[in-house]
Protein backbone atom coordinates (compact mmCIF):
# COMPACT_ATOMS: atom_id res chain seq x y z
CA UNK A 1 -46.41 54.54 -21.23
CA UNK A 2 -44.27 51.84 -19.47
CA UNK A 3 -41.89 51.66 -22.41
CA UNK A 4 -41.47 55.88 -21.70
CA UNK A 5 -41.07 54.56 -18.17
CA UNK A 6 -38.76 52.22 -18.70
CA UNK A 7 -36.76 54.05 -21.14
CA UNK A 8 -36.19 57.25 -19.39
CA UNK A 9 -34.74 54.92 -16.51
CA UNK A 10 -32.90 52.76 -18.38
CA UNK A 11 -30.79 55.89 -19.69
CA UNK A 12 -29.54 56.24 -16.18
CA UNK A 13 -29.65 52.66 -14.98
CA UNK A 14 -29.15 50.32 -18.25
CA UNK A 15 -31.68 46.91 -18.35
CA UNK A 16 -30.58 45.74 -14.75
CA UNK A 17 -30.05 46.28 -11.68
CA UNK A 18 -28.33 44.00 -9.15
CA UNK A 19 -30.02 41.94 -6.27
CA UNK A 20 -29.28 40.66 -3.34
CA UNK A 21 -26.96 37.60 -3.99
CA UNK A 22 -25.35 39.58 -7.10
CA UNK A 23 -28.34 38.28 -9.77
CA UNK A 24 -29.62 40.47 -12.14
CA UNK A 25 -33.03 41.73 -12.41
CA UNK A 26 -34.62 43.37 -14.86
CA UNK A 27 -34.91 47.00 -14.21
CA UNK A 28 -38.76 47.37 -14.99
CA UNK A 29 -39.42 44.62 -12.32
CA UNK A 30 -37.52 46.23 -9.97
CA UNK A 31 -39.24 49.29 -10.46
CA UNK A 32 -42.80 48.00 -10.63
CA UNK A 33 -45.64 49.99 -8.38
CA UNK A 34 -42.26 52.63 -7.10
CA UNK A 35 -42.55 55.93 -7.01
CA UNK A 36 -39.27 57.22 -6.41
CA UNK A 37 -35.63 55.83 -6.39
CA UNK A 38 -33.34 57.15 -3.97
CA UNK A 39 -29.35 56.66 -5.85
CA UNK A 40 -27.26 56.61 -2.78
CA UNK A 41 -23.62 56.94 -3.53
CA UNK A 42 -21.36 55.37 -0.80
CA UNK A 43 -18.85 53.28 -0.01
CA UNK A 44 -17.85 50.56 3.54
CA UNK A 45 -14.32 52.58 3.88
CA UNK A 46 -15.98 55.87 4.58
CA UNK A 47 -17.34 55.68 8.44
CA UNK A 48 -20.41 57.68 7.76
CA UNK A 49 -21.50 55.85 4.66
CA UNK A 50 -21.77 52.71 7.20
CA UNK A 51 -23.61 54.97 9.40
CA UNK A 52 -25.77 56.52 7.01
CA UNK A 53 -26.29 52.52 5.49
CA UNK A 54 -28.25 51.58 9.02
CA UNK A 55 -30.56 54.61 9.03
CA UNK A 56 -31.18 54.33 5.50
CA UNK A 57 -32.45 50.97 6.13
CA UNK A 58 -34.86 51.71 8.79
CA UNK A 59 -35.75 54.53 6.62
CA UNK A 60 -36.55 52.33 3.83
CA UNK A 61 -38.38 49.39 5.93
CA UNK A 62 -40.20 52.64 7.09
CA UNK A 63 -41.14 54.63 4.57
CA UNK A 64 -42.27 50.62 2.44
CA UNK A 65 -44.19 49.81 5.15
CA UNK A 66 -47.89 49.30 4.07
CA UNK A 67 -46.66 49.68 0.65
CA UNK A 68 -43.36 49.43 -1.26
CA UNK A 69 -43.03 52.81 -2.94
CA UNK A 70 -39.40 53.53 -2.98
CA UNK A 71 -36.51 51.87 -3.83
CA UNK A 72 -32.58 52.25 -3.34
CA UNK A 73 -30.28 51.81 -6.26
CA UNK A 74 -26.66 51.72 -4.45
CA UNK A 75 -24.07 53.50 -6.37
CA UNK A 76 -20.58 52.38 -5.00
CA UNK A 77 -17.23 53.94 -4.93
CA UNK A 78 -15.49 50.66 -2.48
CA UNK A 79 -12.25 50.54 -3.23
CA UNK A 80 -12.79 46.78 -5.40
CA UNK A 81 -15.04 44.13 -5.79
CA UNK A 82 -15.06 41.92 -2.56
CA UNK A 83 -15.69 45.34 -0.42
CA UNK A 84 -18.69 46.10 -2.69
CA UNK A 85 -19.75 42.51 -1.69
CA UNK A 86 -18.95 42.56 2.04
CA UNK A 87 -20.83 46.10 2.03
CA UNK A 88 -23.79 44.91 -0.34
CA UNK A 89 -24.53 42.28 1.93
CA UNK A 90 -25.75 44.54 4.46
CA UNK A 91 -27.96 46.21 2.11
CA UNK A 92 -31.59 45.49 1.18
CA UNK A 93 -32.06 47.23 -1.93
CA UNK A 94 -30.72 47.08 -5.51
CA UNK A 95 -27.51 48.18 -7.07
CA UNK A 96 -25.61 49.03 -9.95
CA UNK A 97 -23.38 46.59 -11.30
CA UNK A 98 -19.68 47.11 -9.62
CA UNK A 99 -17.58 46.19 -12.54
CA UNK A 100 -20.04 48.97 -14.60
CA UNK A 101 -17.76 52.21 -14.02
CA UNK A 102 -19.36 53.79 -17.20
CA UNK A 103 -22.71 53.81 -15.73
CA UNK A 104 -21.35 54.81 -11.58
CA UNK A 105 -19.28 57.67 -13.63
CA UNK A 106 -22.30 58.87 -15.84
CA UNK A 107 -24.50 58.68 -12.70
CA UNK A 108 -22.18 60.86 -10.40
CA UNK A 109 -21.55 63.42 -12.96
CA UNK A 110 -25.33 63.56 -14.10
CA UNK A 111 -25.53 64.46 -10.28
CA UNK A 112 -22.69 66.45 -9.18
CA UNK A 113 -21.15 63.83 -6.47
CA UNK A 114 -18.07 65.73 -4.99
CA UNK A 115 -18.61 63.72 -1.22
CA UNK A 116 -20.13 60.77 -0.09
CA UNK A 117 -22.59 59.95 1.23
CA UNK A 118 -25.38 61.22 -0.81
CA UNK A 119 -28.78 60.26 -1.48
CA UNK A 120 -30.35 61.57 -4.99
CA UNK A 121 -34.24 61.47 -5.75
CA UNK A 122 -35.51 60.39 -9.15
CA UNK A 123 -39.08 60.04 -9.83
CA UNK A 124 -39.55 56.24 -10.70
CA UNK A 125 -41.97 56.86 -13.44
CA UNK A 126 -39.87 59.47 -15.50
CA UNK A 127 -36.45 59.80 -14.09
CA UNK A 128 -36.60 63.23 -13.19
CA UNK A 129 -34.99 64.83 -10.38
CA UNK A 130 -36.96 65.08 -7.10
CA UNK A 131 -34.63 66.23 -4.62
CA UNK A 132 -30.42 66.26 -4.91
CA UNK A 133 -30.44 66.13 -0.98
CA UNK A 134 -32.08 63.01 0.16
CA UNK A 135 -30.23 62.31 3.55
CA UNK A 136 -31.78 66.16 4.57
CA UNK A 137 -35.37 64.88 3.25
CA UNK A 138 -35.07 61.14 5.27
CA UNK A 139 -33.42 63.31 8.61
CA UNK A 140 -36.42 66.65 8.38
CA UNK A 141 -39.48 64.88 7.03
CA UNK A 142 -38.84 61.27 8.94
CA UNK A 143 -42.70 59.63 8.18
CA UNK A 144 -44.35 61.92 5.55
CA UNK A 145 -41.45 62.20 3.17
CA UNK A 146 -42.62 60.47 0.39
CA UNK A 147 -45.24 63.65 0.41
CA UNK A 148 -42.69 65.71 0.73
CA UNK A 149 -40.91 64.25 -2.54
CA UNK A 150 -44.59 64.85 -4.17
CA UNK A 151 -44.05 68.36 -3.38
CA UNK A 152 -41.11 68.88 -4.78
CA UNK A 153 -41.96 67.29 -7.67
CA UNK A 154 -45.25 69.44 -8.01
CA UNK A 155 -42.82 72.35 -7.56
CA UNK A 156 -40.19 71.19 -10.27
CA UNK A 157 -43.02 70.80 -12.99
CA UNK A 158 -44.75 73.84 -11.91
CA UNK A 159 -41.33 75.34 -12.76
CA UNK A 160 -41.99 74.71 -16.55
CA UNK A 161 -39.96 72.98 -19.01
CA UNK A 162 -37.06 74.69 -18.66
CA UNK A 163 -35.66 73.12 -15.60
CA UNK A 164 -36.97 69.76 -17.07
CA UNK A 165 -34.64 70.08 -20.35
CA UNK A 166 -31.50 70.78 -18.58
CA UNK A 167 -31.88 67.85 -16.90
């Protein structure tokens, strides 16, 4: 089961993911005990992105509070490598390698990105999207949304296999 896990998330993410202080960490460890990853696709130039950055991190310090349950994988489009520093800095959560356009470009055209920011929901467990409008979920469903990303997922299964392969 954890090598399904793992695999299904490593065909989005690769092996690693990038910490705090630009070391890599092995994507199963930074998954372990969280239920859904939020991809949030930004950058320091645009002037909401840095607003949406602060409420995303009370958002996340909220929502982790008893329990750490959801994680951020930043997906950036700065403009070159020392602004993805200057704006990773400010971040608590993971990221995707800067230098690794192959994987940003696979991510935002797995996920339609046309504007940023956006936030997309995956389920930790089996990669499948949860919600392609996370900023709406984090602004309408501020403490329970976690339940509300159960939801959806119920919803998406209940929807049959259909949806799931066209994913």
């Amino acid at each position: 089961e954890d090598f399904f896990f793992a695999s299904k998330m490593e065909d989005l993410l690769g092996n690693t993911v990038v910490t705090q202080g630009g070391t890599d960490m092995p994507l199963a460890e930074a998954l372990t005990g969280i239920k859904y990853v939020g991809f949030y696709f930004g950058a320091h130039w645009a002037p909401c992105c840095r607003r949406f950055t602060e409420t995303l991190k009370e958002d996340y310090e909220l929502i982790n509070g008893s329990s750490k349950q959801f994680e951020v994988v930043f997906v950036s489009k700065d403009g070159n490598q020392a602004a993805f520093d200057r704006n990773f800095a400010e971040m608590p959560w993971k990221a995707v390698k800067y230098d690794d356009e192959a994987r940003k470009k696979s991510l935002e055209q797995k996920y339609g990105i046309m504007e940023i920011p956006m936030l997309i929901i995956v389920k930790a467990e089996t990669g499948q999207q949860t919600s392609d409008n996370g900023i709406r979920d984090l602004q309408s469903h501020r403490g329970d949304v976690v339940e509300h990303w159960d939801k959806c997922g119920e919803a998406n299964e209940a929807a049959g296999a259909d949806g799931a392969a066209a994913q």
